[in-house]
C-alpha atoms as a PDB file:
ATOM      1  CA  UNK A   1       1.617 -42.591  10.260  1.00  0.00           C
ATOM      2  CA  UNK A   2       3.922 -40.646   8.058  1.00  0.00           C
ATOM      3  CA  UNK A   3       5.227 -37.032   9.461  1.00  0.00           C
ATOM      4  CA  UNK A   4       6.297 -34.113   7.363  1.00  0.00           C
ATOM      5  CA  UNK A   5       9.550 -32.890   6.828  1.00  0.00           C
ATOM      6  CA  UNK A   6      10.759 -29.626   9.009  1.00  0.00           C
ATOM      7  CA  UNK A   7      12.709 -26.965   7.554  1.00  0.00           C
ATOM      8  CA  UNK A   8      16.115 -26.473   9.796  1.00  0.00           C
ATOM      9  CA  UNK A   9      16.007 -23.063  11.744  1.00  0.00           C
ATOM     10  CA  UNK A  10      18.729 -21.381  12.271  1.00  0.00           C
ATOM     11  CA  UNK A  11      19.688 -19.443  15.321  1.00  0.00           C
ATOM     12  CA  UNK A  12      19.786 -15.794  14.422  1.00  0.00           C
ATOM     13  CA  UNK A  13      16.306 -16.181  13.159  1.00  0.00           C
ATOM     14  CA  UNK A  14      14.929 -17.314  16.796  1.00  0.00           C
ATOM     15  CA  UNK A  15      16.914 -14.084  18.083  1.00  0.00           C
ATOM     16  CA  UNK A  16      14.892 -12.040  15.745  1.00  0.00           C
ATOM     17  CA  UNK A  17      11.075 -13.958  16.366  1.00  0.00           C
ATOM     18  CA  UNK A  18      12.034 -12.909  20.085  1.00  0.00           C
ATOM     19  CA  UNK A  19      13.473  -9.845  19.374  1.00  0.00           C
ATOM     20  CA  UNK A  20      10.678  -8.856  17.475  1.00  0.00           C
ATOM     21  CA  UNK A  21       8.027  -9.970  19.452  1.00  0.00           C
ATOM     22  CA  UNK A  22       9.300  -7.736  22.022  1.00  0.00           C
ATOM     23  CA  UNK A  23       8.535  -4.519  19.952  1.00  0.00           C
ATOM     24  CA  UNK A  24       5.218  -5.595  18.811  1.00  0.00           C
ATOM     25  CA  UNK A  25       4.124  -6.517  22.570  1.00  0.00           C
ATOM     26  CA  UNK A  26       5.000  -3.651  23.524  1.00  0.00           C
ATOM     27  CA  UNK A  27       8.218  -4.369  25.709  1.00  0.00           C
ATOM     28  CA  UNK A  28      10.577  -2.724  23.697  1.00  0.00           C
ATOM     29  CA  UNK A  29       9.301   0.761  22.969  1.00  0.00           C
ATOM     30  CA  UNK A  30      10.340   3.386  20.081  1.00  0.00           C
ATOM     31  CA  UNK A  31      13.785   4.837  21.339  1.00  0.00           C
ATOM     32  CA  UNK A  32      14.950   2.085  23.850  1.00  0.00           C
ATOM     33  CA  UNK A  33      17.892   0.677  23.206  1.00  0.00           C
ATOM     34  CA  UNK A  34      18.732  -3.310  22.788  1.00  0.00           C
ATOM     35  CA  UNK A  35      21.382  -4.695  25.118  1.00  0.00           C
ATOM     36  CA  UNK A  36      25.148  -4.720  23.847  1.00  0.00           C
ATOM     37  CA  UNK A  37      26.026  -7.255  21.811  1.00  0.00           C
ATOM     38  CA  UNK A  38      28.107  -8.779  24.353  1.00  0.00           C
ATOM     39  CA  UNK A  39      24.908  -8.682  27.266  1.00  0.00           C
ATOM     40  CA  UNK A  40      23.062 -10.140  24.174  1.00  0.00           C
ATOM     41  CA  UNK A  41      25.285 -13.431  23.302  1.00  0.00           C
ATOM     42  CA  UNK A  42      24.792 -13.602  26.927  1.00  0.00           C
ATOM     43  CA  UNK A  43      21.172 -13.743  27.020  1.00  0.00           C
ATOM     44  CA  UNK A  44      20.490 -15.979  23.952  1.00  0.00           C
ATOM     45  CA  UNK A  45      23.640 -18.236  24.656  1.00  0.00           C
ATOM     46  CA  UNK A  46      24.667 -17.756  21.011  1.00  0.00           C
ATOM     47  CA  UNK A  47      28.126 -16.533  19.183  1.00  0.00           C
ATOM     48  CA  UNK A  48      28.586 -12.578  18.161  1.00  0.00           C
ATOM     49  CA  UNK A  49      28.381 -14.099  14.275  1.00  0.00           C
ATOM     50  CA  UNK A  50      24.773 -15.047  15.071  1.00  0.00           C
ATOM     51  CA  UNK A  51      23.559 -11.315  17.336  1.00  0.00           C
ATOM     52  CA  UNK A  52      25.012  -9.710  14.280  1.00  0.00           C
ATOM     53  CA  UNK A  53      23.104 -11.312  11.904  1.00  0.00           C
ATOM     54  CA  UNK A  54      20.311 -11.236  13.606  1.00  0.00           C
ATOM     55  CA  UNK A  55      20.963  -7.552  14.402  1.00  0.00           C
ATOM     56  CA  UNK A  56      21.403  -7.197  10.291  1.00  0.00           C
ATOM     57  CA  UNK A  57      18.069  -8.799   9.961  1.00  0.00           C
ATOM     58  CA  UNK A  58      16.496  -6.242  12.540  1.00  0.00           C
ATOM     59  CA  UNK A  59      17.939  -3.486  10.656  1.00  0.00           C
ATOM     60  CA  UNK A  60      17.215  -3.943   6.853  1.00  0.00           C
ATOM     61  CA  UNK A  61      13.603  -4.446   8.036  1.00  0.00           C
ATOM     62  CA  UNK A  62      13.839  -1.424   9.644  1.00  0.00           C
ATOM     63  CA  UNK A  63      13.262  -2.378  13.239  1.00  0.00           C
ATOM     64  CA  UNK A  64      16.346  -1.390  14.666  1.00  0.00           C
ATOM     65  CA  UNK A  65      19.164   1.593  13.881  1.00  0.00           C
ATOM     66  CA  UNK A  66      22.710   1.175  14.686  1.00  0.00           C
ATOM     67  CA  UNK A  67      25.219   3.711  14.458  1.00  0.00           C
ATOM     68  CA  UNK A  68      28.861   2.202  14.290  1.00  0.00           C
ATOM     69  CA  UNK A  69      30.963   3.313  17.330  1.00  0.00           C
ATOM     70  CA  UNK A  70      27.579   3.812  19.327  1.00  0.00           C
ATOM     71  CA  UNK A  71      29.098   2.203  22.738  1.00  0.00           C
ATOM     72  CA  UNK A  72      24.956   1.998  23.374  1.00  0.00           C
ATOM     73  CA  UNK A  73      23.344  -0.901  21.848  1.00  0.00           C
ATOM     74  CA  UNK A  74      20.947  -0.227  18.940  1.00  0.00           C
ATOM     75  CA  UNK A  75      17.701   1.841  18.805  1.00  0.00           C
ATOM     76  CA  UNK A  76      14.350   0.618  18.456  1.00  0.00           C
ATOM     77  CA  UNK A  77      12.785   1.885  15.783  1.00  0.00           C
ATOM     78  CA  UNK A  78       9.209   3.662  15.361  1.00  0.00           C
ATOM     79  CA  UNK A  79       6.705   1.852  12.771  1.00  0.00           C
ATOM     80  CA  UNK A  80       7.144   3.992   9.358  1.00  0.00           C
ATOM     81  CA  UNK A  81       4.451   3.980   6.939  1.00  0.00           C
ATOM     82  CA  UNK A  82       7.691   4.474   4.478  1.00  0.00           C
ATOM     83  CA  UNK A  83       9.187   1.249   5.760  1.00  0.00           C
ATOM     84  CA  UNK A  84       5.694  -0.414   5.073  1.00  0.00           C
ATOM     85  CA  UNK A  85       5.705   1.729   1.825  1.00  0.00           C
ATOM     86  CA  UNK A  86       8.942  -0.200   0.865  1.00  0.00           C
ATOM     87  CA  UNK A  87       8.073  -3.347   2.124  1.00  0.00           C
ATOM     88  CA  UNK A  88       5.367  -3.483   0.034  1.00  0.00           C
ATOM     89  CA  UNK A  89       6.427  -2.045  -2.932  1.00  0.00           C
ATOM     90  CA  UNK A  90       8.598  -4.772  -3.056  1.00  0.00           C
ATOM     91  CA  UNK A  91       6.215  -7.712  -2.647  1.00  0.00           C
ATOM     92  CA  UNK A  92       3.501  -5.770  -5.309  1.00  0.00           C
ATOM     93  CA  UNK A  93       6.448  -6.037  -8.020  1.00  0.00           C
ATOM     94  CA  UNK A  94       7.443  -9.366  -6.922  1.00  0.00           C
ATOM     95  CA  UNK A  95       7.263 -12.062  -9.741  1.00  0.00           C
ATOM     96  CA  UNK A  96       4.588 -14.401  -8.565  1.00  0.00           C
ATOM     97  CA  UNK A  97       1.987 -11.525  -7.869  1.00  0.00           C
ATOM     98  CA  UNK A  98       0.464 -10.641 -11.476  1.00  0.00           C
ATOM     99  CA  UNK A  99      -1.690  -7.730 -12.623  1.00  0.00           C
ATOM    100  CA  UNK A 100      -5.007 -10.086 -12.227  1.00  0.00           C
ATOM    101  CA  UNK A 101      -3.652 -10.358  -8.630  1.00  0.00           C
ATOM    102  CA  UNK A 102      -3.217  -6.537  -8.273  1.00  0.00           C
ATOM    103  CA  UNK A 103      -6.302  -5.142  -9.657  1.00  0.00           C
ATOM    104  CA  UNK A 104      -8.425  -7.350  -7.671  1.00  0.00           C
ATOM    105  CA  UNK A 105      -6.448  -6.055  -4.643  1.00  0.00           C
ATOM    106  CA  UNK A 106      -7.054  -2.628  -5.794  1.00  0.00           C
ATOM    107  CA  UNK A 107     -10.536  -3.173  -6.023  1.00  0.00           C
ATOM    108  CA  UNK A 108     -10.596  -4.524  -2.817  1.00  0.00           C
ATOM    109  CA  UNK A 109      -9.005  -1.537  -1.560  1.00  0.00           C
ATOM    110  CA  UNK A 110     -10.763   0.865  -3.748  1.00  0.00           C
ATOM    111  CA  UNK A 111     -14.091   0.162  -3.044  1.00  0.00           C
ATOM    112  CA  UNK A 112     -13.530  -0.024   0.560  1.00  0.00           C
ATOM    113  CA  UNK A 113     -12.012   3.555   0.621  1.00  0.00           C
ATOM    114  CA  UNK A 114     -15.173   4.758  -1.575  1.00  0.00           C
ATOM    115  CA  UNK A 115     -17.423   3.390   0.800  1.00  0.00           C
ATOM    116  CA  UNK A 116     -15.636   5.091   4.228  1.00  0.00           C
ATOM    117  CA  UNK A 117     -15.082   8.322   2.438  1.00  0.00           C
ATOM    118  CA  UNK A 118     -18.703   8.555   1.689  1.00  0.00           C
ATOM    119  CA  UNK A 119     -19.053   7.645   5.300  1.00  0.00           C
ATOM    120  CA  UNK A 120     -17.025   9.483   6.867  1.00  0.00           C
ATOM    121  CA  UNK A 121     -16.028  13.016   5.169  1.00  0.00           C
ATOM    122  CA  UNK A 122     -16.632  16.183   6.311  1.00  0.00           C
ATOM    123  CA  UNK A 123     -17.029  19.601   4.603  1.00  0.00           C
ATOM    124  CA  UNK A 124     -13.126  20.186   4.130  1.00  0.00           C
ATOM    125  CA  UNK A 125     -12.797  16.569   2.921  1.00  0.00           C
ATOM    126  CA  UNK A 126     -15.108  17.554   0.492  1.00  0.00           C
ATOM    127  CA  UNK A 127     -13.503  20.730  -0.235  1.00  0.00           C
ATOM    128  CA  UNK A 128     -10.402  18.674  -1.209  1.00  0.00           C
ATOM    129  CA  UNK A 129     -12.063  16.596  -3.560  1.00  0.00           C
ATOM    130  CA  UNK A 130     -13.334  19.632  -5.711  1.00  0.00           C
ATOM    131  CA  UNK A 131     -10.048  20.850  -5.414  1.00  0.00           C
ATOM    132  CA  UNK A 132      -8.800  18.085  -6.944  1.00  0.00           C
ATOM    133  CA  UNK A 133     -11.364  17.810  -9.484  1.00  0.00           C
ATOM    134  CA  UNK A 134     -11.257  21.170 -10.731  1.00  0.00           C
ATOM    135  CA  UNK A 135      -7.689  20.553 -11.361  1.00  0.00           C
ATOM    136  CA  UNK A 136      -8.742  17.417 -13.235  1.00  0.00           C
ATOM    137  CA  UNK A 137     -10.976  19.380 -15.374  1.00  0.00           C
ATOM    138  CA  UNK A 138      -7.735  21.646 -16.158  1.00  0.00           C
ATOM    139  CA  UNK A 139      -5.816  19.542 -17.119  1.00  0.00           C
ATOM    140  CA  UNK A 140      -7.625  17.964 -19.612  1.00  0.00           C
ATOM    141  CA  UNK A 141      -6.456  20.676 -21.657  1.00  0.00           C
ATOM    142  CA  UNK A 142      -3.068  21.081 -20.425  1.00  0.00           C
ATOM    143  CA  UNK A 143      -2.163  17.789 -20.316  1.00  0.00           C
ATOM    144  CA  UNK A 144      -1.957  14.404 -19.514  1.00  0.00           C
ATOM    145  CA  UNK A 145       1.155  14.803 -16.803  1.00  0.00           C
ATOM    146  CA  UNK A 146      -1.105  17.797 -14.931  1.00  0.00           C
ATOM    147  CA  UNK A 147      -4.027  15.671 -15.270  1.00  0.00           C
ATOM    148  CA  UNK A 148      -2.844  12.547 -13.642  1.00  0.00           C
ATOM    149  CA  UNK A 149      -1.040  14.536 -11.148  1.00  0.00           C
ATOM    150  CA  UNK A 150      -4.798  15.979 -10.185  1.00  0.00           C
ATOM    151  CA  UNK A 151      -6.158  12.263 -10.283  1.00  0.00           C
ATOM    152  CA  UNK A 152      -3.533  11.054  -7.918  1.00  0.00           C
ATOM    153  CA  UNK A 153      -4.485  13.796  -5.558  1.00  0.00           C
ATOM    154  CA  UNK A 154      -8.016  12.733  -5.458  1.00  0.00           C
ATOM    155  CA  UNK A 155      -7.476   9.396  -4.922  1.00  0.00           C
ATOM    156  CA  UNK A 156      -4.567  10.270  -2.180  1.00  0.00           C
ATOM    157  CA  UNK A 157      -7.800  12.518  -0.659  1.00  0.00           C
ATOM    158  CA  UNK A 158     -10.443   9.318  -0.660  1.00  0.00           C
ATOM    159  CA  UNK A 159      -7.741   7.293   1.294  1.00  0.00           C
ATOM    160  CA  UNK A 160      -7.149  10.098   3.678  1.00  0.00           C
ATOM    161  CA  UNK A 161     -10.274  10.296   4.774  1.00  0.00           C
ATOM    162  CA  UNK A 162     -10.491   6.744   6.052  1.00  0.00           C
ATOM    163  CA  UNK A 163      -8.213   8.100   8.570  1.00  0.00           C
ATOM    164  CA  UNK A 164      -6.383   4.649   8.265  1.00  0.00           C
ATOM    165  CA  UNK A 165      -2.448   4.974   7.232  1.00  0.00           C
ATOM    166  CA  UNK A 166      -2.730   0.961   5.917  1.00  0.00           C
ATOM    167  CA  UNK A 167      -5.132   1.924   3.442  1.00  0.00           C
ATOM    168  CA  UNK A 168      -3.424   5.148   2.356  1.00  0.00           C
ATOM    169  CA  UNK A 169       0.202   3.633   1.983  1.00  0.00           C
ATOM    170  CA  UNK A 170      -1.839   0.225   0.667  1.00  0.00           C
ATOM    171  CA  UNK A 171      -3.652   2.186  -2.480  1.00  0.00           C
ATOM    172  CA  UNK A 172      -0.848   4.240  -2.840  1.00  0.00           C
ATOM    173  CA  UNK A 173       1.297   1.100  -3.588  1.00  0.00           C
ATOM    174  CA  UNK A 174      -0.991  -0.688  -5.243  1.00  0.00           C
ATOM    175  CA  UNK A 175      -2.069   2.239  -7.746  1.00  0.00           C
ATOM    176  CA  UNK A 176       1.670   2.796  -8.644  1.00  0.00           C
ATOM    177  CA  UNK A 177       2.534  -0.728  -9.507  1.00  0.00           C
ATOM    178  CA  UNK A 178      -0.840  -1.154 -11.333  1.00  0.00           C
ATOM    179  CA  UNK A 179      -0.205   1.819 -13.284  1.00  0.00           C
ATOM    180  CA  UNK A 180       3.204   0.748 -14.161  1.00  0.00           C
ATOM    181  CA  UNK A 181       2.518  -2.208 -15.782  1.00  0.00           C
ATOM    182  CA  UNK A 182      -0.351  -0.886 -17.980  1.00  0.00           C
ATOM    183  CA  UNK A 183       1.176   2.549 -18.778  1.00  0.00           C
ATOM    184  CA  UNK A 184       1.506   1.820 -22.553  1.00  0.00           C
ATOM    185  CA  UNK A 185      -2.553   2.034 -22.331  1.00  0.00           C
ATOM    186  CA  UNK A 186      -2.510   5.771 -22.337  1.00  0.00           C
ATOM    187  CA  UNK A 187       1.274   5.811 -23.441  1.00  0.00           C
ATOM    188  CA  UNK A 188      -0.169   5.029 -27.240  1.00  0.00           C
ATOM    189  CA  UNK A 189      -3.532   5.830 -27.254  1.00  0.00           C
ATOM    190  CA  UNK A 190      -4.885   8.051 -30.091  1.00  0.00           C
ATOM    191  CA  UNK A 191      -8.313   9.018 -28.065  1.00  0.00           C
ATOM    192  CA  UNK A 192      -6.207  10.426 -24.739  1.00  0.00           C
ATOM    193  CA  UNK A 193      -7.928  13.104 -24.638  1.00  0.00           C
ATOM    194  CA  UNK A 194     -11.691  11.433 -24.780  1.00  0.00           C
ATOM    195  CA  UNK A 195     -10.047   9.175 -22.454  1.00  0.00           C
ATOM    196  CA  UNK A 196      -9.413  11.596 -19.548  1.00  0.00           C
ATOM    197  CA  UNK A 197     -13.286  13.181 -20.131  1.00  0.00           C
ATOM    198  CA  UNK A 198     -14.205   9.955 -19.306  1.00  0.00           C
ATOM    199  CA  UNK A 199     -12.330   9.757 -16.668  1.00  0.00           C
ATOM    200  CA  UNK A 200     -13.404  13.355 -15.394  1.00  0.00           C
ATOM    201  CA  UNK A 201     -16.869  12.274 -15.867  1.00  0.00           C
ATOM    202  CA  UNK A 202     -16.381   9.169 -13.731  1.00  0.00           C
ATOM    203  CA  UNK A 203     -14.695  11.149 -10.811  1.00  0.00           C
ATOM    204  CA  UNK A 204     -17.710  14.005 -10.742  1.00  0.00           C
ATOM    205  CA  UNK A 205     -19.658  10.550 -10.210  1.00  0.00           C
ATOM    206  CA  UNK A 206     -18.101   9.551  -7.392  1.00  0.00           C
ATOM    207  CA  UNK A 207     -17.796  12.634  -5.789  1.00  0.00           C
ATOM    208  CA  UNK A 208     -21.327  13.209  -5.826  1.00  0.00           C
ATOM    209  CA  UNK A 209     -21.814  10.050  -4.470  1.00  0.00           C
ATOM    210  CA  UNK A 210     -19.964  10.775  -1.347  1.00  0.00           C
ATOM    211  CA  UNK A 211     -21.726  14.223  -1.172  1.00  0.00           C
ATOM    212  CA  UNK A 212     -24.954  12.477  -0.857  1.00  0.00           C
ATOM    213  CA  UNK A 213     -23.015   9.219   1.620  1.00  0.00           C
ATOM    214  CA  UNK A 214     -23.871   6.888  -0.622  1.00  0.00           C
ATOM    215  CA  UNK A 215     -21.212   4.607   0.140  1.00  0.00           C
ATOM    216  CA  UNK A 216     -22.355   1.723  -1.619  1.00  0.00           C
ATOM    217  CA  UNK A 217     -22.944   3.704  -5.063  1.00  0.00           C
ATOM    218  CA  UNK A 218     -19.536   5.012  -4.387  1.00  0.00           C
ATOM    219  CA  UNK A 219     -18.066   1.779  -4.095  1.00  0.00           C
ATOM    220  CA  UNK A 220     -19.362   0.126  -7.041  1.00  0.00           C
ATOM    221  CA  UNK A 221     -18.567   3.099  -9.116  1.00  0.00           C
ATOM    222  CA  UNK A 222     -14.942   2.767  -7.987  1.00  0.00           C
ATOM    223  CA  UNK A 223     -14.659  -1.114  -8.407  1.00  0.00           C
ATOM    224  CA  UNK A 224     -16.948  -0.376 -11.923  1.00  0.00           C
ATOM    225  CA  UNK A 225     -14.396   2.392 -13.425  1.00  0.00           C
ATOM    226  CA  UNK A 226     -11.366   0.122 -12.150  1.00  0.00           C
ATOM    227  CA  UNK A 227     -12.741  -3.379 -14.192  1.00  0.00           C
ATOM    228  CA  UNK A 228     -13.739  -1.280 -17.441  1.00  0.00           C
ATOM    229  CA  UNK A 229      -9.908   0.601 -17.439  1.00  0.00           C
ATOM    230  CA  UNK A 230      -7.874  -1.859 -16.678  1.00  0.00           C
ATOM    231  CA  UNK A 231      -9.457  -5.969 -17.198  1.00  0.00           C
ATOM    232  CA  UNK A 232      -8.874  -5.909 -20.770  1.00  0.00           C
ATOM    233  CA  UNK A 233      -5.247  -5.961 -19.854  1.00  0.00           C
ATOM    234  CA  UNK A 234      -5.661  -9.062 -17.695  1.00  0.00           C
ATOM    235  CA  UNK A 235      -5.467 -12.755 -19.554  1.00  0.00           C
ATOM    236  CA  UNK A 236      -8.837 -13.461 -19.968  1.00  0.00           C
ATOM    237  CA  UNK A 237      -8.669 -16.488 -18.097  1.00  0.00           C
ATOM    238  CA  UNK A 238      -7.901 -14.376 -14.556  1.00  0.00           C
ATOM    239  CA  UNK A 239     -10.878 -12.416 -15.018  1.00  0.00           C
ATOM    240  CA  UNK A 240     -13.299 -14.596 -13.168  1.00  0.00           C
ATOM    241  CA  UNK A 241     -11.094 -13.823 -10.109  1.00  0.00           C
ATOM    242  CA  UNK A 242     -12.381 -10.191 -10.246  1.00  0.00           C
ATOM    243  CA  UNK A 243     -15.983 -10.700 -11.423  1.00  0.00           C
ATOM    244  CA  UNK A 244     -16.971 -11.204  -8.019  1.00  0.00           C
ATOM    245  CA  UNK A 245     -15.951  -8.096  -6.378  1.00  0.00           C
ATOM    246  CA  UNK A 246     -18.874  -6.112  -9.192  1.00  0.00           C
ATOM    247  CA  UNK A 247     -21.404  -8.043  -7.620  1.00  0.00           C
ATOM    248  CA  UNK A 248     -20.564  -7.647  -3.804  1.00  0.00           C
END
């Protein structure tokens, strides 16, 4: 019988598990304040070096707000789809998640969005979407800055309607870091212009899709348009891990 090694924990980091838990159950609401720090070392038998640590913890993630010279302890914090916007942001850029990794999780997302919007729209939804279009079609003459600010604002209208802020702040991540790495694809490409026609054509696709609630035709066309753009820029060796997603 052999047993596997534990990792030491240190004590600030049980303050924050409980600490935590207590906002997501519910027992610490948005706007309550936590103890002092002296009713705190109290509580958790620990030294003030260890509550304000733990209370530094609480804070960077964005749990917590403490104003120095507050004689109150701190504030509990309201969930912020900017704090998740952060958060994630900063694991999408992190070095061990590659493109291969992000497009598949933008398909994911993607197609997923398609399929609810098609689902789930209603007449100013679609409204929005020609909006959007129309400003697409504009800016394929004035542009490629107007036109990808119209093609963000379609997107950002698909992952509205889901009516889910995890999938809007998700593909809005995911579509900026995405984009980032594989800018120098429209950056230096002599056919930019044929490129956003295609593009335009693509999008009038989709949205009639979602006029008619076809989900499922809207979905594949997203996941489609997303593996023609952008899986040439993955080592061919990842692809297989997006293959999958064309077929489903």
């Amino acid at each position: 019988m052999r047993f596997e090694p534990v990792a030491p924990v240190r004590a600030y980091e049980r303050v924050v598990e409980q600490i935590e838990q207590a906002v997501i159950s519910g027992g610490l609401k948005p706007g309550e304040r936590l103890p002092s720090e002296r009713e705190l070392m109290t509580q958790f038998g620990v030294g003030r070096s260890t509550i304000r640590e733990a209370l530094r913890v609480l804070q960077a993630a964005e749990m917590i707000r403490s104003r120095p010279g507050d004689p109150r302890g701190p504030e509990v914090l309201a969930a912020s789809p900017a704090a998740l916007h952060r958060s994630m942001h900063r694991l999408a850029r992190a070095d061990h998640v590659g493109l291969a990794e992000l497009l598949q999780f933008r398909m994911i997302l993607d197609g997923s969005a398609h399929l609810l919007a098609a689902e789930l729209r209603t007449e100013d939804d679609l409204t929005g979407l020609d909006t959007a279009l129309e400003a697409m079609r504009e800016g394929v003459s004035h542009g490629y800055a107007e036109f990808s600010r119209a093609d963000v604002a379609f997107h950002e209208v698909i992952a509205r309607i889901s009516r889910n802020p995890l999938l809007v702040v998700s593909e809005e991540v995911v579509r900026g870091v995405v984009l980032e790495l594989i800018e120098d694809k429209l950056e230096h490409a002599s056919n930019r212009t044929s490129l956003m026609r295609a593009w335009l054509a693509h999008h009038a696709e989709v949205l009639d899709a979602i006029r008619a609630a076809d989900g499922a035709g809207a979905a594949q066309l997203a996941k489609q348009a997303l593996y023609d753009n952008y899986a040439e820029h993955v080592p061919a060796g990842q692809r297989p891990l997006l293959a999958p997603l064309l077929r489903s």
